[in-house]
N, C-alpha and C. Protein backbone atom coordinates (compact mmCIF):
# COMPACT_ATOMS: atom_id res chain seq x y z
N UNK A 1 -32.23 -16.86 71.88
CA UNK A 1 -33.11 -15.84 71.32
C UNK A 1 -32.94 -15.79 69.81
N UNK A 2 -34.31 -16.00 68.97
CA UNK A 2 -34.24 -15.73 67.65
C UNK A 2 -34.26 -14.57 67.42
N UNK A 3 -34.25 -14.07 65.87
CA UNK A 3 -35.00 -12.39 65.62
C UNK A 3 -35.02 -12.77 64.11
N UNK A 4 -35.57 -11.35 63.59
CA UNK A 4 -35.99 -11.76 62.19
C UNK A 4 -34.75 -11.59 61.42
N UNK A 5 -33.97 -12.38 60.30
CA UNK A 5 -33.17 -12.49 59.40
C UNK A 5 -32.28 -11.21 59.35
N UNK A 6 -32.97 -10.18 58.86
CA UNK A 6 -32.96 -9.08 58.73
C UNK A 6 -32.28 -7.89 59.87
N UNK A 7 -33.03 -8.26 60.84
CA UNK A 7 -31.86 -7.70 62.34
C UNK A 7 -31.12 -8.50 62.46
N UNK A 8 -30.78 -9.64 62.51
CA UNK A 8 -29.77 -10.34 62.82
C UNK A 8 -28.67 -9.96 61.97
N UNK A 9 -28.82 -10.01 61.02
CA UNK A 9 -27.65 -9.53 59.29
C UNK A 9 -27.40 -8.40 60.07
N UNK A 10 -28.56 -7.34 59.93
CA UNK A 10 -27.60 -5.92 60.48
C UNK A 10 -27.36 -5.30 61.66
N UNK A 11 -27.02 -6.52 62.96
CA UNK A 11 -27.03 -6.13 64.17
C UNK A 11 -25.30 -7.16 63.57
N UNK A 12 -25.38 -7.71 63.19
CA UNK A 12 -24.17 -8.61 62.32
C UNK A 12 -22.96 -7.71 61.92
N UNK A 13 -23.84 -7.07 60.72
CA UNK A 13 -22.88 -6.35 60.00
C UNK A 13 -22.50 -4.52 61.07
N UNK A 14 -22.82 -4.74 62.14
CA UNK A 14 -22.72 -3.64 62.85
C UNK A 14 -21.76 -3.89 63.81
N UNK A 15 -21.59 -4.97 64.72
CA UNK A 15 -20.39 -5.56 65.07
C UNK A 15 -19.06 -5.81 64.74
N UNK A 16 -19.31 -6.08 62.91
CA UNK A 16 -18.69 -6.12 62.24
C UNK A 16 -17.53 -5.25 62.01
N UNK A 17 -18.17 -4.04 61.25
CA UNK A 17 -17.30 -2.62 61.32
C UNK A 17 -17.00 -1.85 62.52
N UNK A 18 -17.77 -2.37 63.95
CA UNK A 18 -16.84 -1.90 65.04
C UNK A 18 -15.50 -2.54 65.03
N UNK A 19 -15.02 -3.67 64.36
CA UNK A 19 -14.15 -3.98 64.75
C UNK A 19 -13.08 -3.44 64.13
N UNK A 20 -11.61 -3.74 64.36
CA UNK A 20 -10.56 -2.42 63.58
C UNK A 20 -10.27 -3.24 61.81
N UNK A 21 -10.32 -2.36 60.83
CA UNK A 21 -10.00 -2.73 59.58
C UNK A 21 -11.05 -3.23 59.16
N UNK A 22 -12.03 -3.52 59.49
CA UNK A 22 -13.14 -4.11 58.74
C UNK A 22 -14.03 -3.25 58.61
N UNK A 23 -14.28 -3.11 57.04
CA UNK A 23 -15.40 -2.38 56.03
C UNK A 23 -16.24 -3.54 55.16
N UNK A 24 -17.94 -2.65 55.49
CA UNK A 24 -18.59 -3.56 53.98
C UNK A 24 -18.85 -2.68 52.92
N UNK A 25 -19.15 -3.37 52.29
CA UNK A 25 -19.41 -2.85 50.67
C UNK A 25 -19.76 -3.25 50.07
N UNK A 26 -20.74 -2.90 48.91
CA UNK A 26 -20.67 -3.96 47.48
C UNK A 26 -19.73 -3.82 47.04
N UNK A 27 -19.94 -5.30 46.19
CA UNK A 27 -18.54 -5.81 45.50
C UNK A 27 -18.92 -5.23 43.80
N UNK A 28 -17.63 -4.20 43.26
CA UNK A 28 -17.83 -3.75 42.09
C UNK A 28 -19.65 -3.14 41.94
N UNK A 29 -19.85 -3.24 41.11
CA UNK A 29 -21.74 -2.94 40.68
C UNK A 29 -22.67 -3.72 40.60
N UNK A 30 -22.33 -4.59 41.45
CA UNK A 30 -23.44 -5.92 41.87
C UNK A 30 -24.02 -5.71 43.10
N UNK A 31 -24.90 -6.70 43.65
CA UNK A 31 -25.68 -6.61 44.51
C UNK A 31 -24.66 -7.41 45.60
N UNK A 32 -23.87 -7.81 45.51
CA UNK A 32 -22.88 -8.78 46.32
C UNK A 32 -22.60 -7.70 47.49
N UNK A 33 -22.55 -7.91 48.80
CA UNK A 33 -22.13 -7.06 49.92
C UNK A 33 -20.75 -8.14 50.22
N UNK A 34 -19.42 -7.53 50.53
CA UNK A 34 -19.00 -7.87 50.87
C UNK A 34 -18.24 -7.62 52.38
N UNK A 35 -17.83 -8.41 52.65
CA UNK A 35 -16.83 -7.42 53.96
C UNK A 35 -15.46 -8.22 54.11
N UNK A 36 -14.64 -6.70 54.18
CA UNK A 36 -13.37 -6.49 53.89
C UNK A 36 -12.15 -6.37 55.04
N UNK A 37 -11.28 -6.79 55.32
CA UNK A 37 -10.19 -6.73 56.29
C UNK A 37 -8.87 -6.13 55.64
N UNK A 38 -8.86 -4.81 55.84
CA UNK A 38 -8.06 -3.79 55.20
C UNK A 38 -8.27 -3.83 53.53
N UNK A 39 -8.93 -3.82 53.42
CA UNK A 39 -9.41 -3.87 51.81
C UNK A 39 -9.38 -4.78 51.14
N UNK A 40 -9.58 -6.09 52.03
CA UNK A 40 -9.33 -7.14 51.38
C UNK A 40 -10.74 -8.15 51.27
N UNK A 41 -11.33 -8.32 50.55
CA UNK A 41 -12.64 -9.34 51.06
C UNK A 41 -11.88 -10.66 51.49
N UNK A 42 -13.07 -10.92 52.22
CA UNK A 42 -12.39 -12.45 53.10
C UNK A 42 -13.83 -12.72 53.42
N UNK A 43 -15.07 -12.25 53.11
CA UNK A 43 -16.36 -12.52 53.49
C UNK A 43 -17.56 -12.11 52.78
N UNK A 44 -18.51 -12.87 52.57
CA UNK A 44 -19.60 -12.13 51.24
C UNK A 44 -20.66 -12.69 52.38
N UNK A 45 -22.16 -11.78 51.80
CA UNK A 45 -23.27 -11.95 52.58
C UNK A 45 -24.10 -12.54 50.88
N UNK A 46 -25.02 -14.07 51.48
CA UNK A 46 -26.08 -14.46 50.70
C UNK A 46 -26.83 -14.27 51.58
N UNK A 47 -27.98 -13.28 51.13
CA UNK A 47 -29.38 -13.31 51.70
C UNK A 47 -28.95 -12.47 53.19
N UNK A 48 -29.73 -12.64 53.73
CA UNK A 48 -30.06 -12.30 55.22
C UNK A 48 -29.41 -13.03 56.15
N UNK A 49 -28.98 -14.07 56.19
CA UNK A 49 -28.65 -15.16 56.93
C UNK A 49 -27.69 -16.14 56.77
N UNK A 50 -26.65 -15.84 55.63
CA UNK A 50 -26.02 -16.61 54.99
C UNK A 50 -24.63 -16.08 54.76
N UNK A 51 -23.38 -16.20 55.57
CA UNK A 51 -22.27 -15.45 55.30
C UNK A 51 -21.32 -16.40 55.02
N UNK A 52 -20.66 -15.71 53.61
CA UNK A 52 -19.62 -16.97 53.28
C UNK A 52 -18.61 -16.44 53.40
N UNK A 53 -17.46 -17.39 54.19
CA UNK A 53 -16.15 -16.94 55.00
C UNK A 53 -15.34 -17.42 54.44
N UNK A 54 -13.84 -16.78 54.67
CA UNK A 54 -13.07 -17.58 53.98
C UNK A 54 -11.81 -17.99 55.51
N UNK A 55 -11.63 -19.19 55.04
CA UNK A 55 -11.02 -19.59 56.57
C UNK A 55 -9.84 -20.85 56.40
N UNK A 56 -9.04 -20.89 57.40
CA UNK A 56 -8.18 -22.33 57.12
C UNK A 56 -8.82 -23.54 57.01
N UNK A 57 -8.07 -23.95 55.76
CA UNK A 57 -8.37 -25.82 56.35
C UNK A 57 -8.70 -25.89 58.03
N UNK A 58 -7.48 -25.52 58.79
CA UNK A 58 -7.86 -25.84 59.80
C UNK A 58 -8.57 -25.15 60.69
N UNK A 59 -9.01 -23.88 60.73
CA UNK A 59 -9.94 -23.16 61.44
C UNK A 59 -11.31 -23.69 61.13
N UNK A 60 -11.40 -24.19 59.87
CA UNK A 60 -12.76 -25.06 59.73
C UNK A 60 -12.60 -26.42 60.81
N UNK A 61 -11.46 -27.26 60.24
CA UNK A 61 -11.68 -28.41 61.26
C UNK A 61 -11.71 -28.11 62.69
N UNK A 62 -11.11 -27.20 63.51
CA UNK A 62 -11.37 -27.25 64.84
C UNK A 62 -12.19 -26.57 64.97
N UNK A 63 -12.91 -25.87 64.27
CA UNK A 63 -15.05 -25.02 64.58
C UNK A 63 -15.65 -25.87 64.10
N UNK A 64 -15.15 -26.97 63.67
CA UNK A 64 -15.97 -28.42 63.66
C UNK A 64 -17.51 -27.30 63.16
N UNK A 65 -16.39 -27.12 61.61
CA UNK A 65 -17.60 -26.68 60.98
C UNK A 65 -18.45 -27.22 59.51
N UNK A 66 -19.53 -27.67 59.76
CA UNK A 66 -20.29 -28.30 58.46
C UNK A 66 -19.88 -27.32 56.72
N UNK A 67 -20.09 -28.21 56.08
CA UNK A 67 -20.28 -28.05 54.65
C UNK A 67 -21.52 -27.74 54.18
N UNK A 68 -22.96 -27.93 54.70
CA UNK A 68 -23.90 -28.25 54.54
C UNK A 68 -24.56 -27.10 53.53
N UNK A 69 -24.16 -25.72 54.36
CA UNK A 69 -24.35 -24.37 54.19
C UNK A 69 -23.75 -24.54 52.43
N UNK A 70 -22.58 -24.62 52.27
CA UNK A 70 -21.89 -24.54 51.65
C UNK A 70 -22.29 -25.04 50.04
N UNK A 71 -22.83 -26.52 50.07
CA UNK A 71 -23.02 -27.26 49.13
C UNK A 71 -24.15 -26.43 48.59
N UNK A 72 -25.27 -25.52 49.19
CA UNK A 72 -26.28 -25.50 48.98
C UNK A 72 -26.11 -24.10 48.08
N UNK A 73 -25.20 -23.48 48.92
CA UNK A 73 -24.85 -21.88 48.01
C UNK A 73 -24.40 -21.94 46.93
N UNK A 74 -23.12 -23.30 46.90
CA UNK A 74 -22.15 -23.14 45.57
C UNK A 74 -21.92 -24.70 45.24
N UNK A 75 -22.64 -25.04 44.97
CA UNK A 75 -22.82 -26.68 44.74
C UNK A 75 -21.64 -27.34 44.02
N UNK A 76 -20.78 -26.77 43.29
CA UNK A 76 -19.66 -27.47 42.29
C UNK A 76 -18.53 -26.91 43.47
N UNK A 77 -18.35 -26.25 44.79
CA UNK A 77 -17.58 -25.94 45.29
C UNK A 77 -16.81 -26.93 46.16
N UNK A 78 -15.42 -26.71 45.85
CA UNK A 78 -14.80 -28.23 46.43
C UNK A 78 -14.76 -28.42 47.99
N UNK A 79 -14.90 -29.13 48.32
CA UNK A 79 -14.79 -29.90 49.96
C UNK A 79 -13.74 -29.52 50.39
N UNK A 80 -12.57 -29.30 49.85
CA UNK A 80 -11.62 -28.21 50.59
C UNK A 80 -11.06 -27.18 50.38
N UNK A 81 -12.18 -26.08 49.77
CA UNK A 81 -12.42 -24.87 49.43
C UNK A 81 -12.23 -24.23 50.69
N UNK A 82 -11.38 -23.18 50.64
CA UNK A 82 -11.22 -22.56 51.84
C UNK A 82 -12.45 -21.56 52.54
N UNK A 83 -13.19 -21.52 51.38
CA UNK A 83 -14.59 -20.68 51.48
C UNK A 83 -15.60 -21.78 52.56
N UNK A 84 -16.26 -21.07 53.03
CA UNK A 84 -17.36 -21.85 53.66
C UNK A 84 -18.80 -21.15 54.33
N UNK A 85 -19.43 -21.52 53.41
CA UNK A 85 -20.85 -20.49 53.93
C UNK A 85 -21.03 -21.25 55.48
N UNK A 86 -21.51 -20.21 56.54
CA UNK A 86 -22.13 -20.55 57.69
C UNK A 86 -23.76 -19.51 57.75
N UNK A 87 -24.64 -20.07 58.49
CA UNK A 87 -26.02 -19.66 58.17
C UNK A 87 -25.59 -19.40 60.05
N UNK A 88 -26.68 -18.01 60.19
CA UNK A 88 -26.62 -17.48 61.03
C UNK A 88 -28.57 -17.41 61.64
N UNK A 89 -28.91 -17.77 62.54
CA UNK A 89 -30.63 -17.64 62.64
C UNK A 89 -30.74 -16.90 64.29
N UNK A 90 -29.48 -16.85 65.39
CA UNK A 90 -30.25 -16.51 66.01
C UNK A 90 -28.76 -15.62 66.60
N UNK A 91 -28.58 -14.95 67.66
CA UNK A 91 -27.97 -14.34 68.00
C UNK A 91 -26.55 -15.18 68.20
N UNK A 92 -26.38 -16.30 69.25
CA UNK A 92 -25.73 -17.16 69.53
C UNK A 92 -25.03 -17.83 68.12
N UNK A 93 -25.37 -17.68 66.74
CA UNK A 93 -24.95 -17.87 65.79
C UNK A 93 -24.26 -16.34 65.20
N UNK A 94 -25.12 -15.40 65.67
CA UNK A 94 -24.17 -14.04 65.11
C UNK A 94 -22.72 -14.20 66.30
N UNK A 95 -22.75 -14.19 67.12
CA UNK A 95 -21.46 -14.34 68.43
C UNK A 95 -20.67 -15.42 67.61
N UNK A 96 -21.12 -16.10 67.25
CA UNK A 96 -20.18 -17.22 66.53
C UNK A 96 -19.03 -17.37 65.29
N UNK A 97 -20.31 -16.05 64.75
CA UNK A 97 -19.66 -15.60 63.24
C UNK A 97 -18.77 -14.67 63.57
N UNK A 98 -19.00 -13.74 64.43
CA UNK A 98 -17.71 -12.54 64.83
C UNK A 98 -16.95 -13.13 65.56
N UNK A 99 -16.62 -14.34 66.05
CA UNK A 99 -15.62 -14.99 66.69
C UNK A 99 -14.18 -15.80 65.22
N UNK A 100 -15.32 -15.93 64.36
CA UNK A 100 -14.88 -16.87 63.28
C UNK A 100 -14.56 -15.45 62.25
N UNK A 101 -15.10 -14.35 62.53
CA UNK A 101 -14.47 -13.23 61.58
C UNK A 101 -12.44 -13.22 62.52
N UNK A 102 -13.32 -12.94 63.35
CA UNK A 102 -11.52 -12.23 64.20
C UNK A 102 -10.40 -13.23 63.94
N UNK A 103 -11.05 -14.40 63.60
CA UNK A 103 -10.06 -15.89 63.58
C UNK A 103 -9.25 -15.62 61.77
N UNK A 104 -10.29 -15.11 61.37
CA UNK A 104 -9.97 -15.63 59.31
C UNK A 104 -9.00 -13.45 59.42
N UNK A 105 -9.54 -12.90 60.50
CA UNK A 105 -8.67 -11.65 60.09
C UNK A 105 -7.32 -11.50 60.37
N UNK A 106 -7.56 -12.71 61.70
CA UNK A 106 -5.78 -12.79 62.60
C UNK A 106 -4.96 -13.28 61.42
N UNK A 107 -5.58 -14.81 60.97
CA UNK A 107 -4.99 -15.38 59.64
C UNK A 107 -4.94 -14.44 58.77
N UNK A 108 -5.24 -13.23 58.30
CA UNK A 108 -4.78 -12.91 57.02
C UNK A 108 -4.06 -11.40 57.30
N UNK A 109 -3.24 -11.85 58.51
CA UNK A 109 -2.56 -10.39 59.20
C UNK A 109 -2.83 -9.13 59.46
């Protein structure tokens, strides 16, 4: 099941803060939303559909997860930048991202 950008982000970011320690926010007085694991960012939203995570070397290699996202957001960003945008379009991609939130929150205690 698809939906429009827009519910998906905030059926996203609603999952999100059910979970324990996690708050969003803008970042400082910008338009940047971020979301936070005890006050810590570990995640920024581009656009509607576009959440950039921050995750292990190896939590990327075993979610056998692309760069693709990545190159396109922050183009000078290195290949083993712990950051990694993932694009979200349909529900089965939001389930994916809150699987890959709980993973980068366990990692950062």
């Amino acid at each position: 099941m698809t939906g429009a950008p827009a519910q998906l982000r905030s059926d996203l970011e609603e999952r999100l803060v059910a979970l324990d320690g996690i708050s969003i926010a803008p970042w400082k007085d910008t338009q940047l939303i971020t979301v936070r694991f005890r006050g810590k960012e570990f995640a920024h939203f581009h656009g509607d559909d576009i959440l950039d995570i921050r995750l292990s070397q190896k939590i990327i290699r075993e979610e056998q997860l692309s760069r693709d996202v990545s190159l396109k957001i922050h183009p000078n960003r290195s290949k083993n930048s712990i950051w990694i945008g993932v694009a979200f379009t349909n529900e089965a991609e939001v389930d994916h991202l809150v699987h890959l939130v709980k993973l980068s929150c366990a990692s950062l205690g």
